[in-house]
N, C-alpha and C. Protein backbone atom coordinates (compact mmCIF):
# COMPACT_ATOMS: atom_id res chain seq x y z
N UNK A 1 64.52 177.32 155.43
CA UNK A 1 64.68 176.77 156.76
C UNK A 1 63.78 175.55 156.95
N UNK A 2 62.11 175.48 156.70
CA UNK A 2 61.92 174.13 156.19
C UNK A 2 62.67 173.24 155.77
N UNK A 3 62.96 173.17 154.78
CA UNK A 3 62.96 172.08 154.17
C UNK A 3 64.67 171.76 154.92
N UNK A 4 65.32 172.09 155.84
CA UNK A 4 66.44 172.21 156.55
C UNK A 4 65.95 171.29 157.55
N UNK A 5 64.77 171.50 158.27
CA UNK A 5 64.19 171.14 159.73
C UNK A 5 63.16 169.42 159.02
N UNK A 6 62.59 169.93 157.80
CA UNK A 6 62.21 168.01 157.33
C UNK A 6 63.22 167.54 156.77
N UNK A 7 64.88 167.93 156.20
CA UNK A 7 65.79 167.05 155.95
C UNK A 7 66.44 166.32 157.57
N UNK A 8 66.74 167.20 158.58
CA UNK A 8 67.23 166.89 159.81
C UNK A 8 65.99 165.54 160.31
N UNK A 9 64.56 166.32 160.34
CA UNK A 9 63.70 165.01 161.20
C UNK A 9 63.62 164.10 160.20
N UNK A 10 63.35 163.77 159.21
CA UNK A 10 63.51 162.96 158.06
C UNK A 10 64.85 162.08 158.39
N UNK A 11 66.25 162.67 158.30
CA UNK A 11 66.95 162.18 158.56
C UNK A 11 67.11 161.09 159.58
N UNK A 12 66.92 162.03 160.58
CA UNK A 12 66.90 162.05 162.51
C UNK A 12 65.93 160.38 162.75
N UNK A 13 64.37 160.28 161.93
CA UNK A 13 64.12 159.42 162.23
C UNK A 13 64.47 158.34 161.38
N UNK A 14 64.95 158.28 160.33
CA UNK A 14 65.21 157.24 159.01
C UNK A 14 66.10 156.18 159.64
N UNK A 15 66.89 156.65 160.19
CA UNK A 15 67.73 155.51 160.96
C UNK A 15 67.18 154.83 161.60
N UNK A 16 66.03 154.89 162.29
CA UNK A 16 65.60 154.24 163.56
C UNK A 16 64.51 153.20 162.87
N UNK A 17 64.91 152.04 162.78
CA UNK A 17 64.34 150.73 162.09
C UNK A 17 64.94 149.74 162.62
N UNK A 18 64.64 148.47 162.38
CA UNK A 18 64.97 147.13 162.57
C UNK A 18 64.11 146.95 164.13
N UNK A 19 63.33 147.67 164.49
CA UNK A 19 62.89 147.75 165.84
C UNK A 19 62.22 146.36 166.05
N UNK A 20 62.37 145.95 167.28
CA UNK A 20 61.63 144.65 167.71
C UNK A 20 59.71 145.12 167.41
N UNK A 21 59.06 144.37 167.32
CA UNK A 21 57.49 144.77 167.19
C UNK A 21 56.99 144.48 168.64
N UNK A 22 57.16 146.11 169.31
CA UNK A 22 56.41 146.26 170.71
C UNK A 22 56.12 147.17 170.74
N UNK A 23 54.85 147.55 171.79
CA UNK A 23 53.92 148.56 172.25
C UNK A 23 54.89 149.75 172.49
N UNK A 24 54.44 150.79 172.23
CA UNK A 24 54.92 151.95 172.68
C UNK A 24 56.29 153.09 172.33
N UNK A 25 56.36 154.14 172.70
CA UNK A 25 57.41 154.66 172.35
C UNK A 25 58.78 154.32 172.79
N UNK A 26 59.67 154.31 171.63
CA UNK A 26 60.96 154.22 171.93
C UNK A 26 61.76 155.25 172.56
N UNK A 27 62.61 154.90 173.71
CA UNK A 27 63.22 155.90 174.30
C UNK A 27 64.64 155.87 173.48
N UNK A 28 65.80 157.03 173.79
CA UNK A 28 66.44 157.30 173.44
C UNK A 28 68.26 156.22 173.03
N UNK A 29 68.27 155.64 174.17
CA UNK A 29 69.14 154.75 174.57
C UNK A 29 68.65 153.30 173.45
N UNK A 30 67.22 152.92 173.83
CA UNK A 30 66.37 151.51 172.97
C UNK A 30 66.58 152.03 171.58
N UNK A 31 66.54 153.12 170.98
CA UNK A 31 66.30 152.97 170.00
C UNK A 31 67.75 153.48 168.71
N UNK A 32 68.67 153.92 169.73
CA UNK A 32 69.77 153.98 169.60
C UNK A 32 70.79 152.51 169.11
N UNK A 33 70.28 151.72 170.54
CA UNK A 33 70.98 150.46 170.14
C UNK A 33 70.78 149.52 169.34
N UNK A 34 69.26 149.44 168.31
CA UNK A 34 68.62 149.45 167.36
C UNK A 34 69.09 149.58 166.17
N UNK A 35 69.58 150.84 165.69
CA UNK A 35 69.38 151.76 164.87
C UNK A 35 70.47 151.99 164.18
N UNK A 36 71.89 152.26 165.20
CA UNK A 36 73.00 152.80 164.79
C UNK A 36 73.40 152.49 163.42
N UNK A 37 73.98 152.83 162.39
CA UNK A 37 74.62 152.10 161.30
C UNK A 37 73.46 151.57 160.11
N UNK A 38 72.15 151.75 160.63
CA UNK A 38 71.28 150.45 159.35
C UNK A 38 70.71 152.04 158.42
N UNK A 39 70.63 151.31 157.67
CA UNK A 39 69.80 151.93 156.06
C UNK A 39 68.52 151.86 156.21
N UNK A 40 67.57 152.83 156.21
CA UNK A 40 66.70 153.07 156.08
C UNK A 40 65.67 153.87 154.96
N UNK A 41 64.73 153.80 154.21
CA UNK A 41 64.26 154.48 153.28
C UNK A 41 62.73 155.16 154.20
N UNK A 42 62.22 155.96 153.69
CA UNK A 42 61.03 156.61 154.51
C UNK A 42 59.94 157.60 153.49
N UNK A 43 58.86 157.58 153.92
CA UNK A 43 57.86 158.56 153.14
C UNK A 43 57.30 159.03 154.07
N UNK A 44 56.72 160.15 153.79
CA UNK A 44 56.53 161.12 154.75
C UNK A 44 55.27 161.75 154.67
N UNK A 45 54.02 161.91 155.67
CA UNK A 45 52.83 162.79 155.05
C UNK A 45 52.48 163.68 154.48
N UNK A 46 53.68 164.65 153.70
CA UNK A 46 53.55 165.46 152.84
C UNK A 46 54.62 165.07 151.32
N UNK A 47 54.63 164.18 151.43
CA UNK A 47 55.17 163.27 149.93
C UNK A 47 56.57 163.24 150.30
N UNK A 48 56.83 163.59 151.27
CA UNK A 48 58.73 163.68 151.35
C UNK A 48 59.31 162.18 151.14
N UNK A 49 60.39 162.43 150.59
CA UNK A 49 60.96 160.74 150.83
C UNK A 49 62.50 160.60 150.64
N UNK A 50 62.65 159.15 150.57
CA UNK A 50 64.39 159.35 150.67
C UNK A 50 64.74 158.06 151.51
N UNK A 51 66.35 158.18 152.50
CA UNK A 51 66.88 156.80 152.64
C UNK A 51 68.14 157.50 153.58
N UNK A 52 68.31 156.35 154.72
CA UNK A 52 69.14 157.39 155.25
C UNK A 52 69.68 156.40 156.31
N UNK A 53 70.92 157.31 156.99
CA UNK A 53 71.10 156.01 158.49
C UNK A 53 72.33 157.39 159.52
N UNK A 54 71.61 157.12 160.97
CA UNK A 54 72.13 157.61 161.96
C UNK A 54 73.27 156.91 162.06
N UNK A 55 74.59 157.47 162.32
CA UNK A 55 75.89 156.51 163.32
C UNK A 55 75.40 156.58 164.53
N UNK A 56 75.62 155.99 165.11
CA UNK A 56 76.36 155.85 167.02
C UNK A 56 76.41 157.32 167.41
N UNK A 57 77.54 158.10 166.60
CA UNK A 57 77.95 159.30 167.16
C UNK A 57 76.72 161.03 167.01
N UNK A 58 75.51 160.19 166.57
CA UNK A 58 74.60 160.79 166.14
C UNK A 58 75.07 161.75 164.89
N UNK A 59 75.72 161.28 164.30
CA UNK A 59 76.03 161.97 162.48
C UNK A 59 74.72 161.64 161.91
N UNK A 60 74.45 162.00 160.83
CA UNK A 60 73.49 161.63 160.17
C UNK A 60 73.66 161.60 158.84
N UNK A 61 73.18 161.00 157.88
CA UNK A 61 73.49 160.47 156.54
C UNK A 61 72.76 159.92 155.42
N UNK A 62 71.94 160.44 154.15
CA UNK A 62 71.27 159.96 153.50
C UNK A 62 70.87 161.35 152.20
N UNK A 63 69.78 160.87 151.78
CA UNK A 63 68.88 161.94 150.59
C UNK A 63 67.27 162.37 151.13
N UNK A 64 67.12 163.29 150.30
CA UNK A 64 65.88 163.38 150.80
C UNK A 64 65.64 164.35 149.40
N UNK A 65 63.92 163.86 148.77
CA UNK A 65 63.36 164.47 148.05
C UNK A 65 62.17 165.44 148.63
N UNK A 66 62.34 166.51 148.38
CA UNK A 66 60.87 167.20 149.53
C UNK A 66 59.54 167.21 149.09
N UNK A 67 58.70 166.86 149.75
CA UNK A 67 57.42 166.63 148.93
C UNK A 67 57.37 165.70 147.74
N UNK A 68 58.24 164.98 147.75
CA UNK A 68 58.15 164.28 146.53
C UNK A 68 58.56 164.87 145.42
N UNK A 69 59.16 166.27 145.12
CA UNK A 69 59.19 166.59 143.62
C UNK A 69 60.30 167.32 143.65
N UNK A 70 61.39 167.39 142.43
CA UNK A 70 62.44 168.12 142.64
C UNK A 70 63.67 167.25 142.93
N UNK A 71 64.70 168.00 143.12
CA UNK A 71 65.73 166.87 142.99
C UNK A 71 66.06 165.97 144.06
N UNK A 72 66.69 165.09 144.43
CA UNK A 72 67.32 164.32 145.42
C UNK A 72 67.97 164.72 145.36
N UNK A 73 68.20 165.12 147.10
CA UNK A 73 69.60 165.75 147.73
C UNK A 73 69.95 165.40 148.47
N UNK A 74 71.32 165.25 148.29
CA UNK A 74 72.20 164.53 149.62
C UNK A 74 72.21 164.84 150.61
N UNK A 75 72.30 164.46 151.94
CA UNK A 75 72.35 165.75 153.32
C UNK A 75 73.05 165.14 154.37
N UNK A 76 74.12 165.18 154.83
CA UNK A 76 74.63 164.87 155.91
C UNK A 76 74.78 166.00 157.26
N UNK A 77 74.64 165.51 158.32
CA UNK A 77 74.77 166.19 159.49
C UNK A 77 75.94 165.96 160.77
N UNK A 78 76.78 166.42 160.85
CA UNK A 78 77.77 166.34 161.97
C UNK A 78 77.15 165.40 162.93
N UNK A 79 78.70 164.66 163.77
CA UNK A 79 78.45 164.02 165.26
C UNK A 79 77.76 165.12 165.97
N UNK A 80 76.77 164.40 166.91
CA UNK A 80 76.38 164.96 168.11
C UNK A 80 74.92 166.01 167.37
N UNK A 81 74.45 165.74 166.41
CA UNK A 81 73.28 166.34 165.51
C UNK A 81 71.98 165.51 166.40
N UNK A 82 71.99 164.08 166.05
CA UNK A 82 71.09 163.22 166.73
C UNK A 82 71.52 163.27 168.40
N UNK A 83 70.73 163.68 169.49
CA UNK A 83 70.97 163.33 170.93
C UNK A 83 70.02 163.33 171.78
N UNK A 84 70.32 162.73 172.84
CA UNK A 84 69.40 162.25 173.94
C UNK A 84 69.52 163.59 175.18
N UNK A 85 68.44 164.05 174.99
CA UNK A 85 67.77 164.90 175.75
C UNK A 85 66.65 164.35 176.73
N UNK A 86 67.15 164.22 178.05
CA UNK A 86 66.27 163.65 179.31
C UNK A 86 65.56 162.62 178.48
N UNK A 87 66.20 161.83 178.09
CA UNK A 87 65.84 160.36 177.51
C UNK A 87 65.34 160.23 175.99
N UNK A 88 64.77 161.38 175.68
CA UNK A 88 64.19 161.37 174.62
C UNK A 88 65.03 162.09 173.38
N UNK A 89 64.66 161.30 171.89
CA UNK A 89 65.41 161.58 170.14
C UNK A 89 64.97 163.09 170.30
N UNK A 90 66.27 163.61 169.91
CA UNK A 90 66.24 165.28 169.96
C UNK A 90 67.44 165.17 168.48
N UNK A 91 67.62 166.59 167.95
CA UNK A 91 68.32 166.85 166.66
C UNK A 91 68.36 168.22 167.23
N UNK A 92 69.40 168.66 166.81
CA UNK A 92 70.36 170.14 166.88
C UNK A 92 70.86 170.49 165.37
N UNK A 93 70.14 171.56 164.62
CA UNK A 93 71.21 171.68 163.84
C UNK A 93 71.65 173.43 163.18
N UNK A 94 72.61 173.06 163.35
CA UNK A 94 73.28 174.78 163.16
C UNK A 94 72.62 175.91 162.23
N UNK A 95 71.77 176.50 162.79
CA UNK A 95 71.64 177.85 162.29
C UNK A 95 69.98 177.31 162.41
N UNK A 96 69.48 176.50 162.85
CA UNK A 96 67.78 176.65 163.18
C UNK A 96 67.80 176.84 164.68
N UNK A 97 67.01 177.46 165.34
CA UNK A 97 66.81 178.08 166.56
C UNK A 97 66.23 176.71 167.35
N UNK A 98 65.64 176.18 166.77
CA UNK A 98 64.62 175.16 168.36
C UNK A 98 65.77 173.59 167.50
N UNK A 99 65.45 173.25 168.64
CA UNK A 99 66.22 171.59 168.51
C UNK A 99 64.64 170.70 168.51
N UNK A 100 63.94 170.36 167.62
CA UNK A 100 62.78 169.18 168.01
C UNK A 100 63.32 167.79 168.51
N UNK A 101 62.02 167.31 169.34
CA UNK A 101 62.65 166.34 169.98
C UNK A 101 61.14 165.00 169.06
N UNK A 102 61.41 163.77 169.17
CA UNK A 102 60.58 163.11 168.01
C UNK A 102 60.43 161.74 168.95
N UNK A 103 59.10 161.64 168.25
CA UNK A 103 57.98 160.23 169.12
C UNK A 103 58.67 159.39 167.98
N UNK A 104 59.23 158.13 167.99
CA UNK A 104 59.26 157.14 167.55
C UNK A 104 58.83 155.71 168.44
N UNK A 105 57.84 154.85 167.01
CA UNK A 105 56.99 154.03 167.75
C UNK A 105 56.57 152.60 166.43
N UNK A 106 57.45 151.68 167.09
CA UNK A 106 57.54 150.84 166.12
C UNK A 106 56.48 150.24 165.83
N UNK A 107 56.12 149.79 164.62
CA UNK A 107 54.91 149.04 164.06
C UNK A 107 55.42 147.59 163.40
N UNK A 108 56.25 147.21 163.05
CA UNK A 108 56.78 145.56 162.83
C UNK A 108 58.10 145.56 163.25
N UNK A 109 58.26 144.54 163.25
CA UNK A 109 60.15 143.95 163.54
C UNK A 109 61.05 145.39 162.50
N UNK A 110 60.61 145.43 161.43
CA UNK A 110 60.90 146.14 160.85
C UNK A 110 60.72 147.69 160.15
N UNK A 111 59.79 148.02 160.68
CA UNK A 111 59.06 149.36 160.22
C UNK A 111 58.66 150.02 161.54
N UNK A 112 58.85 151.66 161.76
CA UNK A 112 58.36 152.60 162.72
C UNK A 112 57.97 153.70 161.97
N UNK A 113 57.40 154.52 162.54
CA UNK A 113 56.79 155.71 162.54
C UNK A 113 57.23 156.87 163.27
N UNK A 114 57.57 157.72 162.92
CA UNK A 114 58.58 158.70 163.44
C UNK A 114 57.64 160.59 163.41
N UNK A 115 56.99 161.04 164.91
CA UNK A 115 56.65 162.04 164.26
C UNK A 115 57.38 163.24 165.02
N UNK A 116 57.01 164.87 164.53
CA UNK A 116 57.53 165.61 165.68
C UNK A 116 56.79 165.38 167.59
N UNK A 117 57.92 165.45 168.32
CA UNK A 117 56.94 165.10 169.41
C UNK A 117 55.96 166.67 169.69
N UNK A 118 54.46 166.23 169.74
CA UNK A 118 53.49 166.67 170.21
C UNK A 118 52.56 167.21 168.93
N UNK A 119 53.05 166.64 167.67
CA UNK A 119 52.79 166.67 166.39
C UNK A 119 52.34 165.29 165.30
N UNK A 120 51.58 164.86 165.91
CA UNK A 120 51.31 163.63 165.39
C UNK A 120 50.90 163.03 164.32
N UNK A 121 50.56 164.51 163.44
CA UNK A 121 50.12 164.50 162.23
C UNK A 121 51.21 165.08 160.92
N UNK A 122 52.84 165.22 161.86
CA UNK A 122 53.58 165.01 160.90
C UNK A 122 54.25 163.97 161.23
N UNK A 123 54.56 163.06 160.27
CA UNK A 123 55.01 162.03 160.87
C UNK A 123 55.91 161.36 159.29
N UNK A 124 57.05 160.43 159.85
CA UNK A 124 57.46 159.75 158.36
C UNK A 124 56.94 158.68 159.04
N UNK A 125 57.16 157.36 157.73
CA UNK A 125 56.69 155.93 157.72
C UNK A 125 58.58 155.48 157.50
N UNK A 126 58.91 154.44 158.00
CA UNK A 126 60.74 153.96 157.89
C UNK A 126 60.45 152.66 157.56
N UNK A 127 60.97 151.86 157.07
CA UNK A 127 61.37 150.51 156.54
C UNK A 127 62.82 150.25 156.74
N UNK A 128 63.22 149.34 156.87
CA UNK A 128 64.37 148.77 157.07
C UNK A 128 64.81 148.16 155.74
N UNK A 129 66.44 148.44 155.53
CA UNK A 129 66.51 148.23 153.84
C UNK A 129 67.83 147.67 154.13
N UNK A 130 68.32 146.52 153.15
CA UNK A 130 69.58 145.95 152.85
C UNK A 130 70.05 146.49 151.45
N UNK A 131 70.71 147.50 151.91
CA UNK A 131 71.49 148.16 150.71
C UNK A 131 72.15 147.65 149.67
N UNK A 132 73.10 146.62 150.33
CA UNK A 132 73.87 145.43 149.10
C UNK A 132 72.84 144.85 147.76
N UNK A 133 71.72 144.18 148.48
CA UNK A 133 70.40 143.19 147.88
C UNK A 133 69.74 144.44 147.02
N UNK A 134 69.71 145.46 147.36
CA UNK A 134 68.88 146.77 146.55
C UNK A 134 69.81 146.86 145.65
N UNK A 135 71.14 147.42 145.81
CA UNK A 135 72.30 147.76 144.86
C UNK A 135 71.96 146.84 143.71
N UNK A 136 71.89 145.41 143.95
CA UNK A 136 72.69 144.23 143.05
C UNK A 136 70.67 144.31 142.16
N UNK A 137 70.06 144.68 143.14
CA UNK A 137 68.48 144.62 142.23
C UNK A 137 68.71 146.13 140.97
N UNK A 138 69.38 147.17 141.77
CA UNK A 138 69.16 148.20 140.77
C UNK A 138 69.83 148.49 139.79
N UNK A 139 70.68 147.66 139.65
CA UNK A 139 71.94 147.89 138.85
C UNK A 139 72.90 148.76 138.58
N UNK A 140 72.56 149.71 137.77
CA UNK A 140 73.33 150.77 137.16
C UNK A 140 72.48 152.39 137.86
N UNK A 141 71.20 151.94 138.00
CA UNK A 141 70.27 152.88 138.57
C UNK A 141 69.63 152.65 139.38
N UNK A 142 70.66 153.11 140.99
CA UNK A 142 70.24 152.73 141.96
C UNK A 142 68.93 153.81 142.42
N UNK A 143 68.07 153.02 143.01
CA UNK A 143 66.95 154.02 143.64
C UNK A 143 66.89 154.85 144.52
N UNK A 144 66.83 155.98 145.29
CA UNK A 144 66.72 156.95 146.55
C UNK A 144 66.75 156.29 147.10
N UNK A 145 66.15 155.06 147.64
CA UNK A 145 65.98 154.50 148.93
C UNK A 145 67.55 153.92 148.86
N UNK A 146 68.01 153.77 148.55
CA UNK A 146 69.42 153.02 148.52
C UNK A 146 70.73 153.81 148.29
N UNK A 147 71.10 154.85 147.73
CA UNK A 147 71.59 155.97 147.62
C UNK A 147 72.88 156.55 148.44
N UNK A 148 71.93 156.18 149.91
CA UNK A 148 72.60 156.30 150.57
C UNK A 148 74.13 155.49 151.66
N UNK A 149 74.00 154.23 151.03
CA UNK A 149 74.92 153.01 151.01
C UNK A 149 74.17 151.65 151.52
N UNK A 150 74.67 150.90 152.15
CA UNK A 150 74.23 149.44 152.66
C UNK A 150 74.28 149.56 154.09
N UNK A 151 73.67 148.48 154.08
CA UNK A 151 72.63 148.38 155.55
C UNK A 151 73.81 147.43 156.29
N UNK A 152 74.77 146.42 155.83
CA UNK A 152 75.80 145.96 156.38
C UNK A 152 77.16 146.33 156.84
């Protein structure tokens, strides 16, 4: 069930990049209109990592290695997984009991920080990634962070 609840927030926040570089937390709607559709790669304070991107319809979509070790695994999540709960990034997913809801808080034009809300010491790191430009760099052996398709 872990590693269920860091593929979902892993997921949940990986999308949320390309953010303008401003103070404070992103609400649900801002960071939505942001976010939808882009590629994202992420590491996480307990070695987790991977690459991923929210739709619009809050689906979710990417890999995730746990802790860093072990295989890369694919993980997708149904529409309506990612949602806005009284303004704030919430995730639902079938057969875990609590829905977490998550502080995201951008640090460049391009990079945020994503943790559980009221948990600040788990947290991923996100980058913003052009999937095409990675593809054509990796060739034949594309990397996790890319895995998951293009950012266009």
């Amino acid at each position: 069930m872990s590693a269920r609840i860091a593929a979902i927030g892993v997921g949940l926040v990986a999308a949320l990049s390309a953010l303008p570089a401003k103070a404070g937390e992103l609400k649900y709607d801002e960071a939505k209109r942001l976010i939808a559709g882009k590629l994202f790669s992420y590491s996480c304070f307990d070695g987790t990592t991977g690459a991923g991107r929210i739709q619009a319809d809050g689906s979710v979509v990417g890999t995730v290695r746990i802790q860093g070790a072990g295989p890369l695994r694919f993980v997708s999540f149904p529409a309506g997984t990612v949602h806005n709960r009284s303004g704030s990034i919430c995730a639902s997913v079938k057969g875990i009991p609590l829905a977490p809801c998550f502080t995201v808080v951008p640090t460049s034009a391009h990079t945020f920080r994503g943790s559980i809300s009221g948990l600040n010491f788990a947290y991923c790191d996100f980058i913003g990634r052009s999937g095409r430009m990675e593809l054509a760099r990796a060739g034949a052996h594309p990397s996790p962070e890319v895995t998951a398709g293009n950012r266009e």
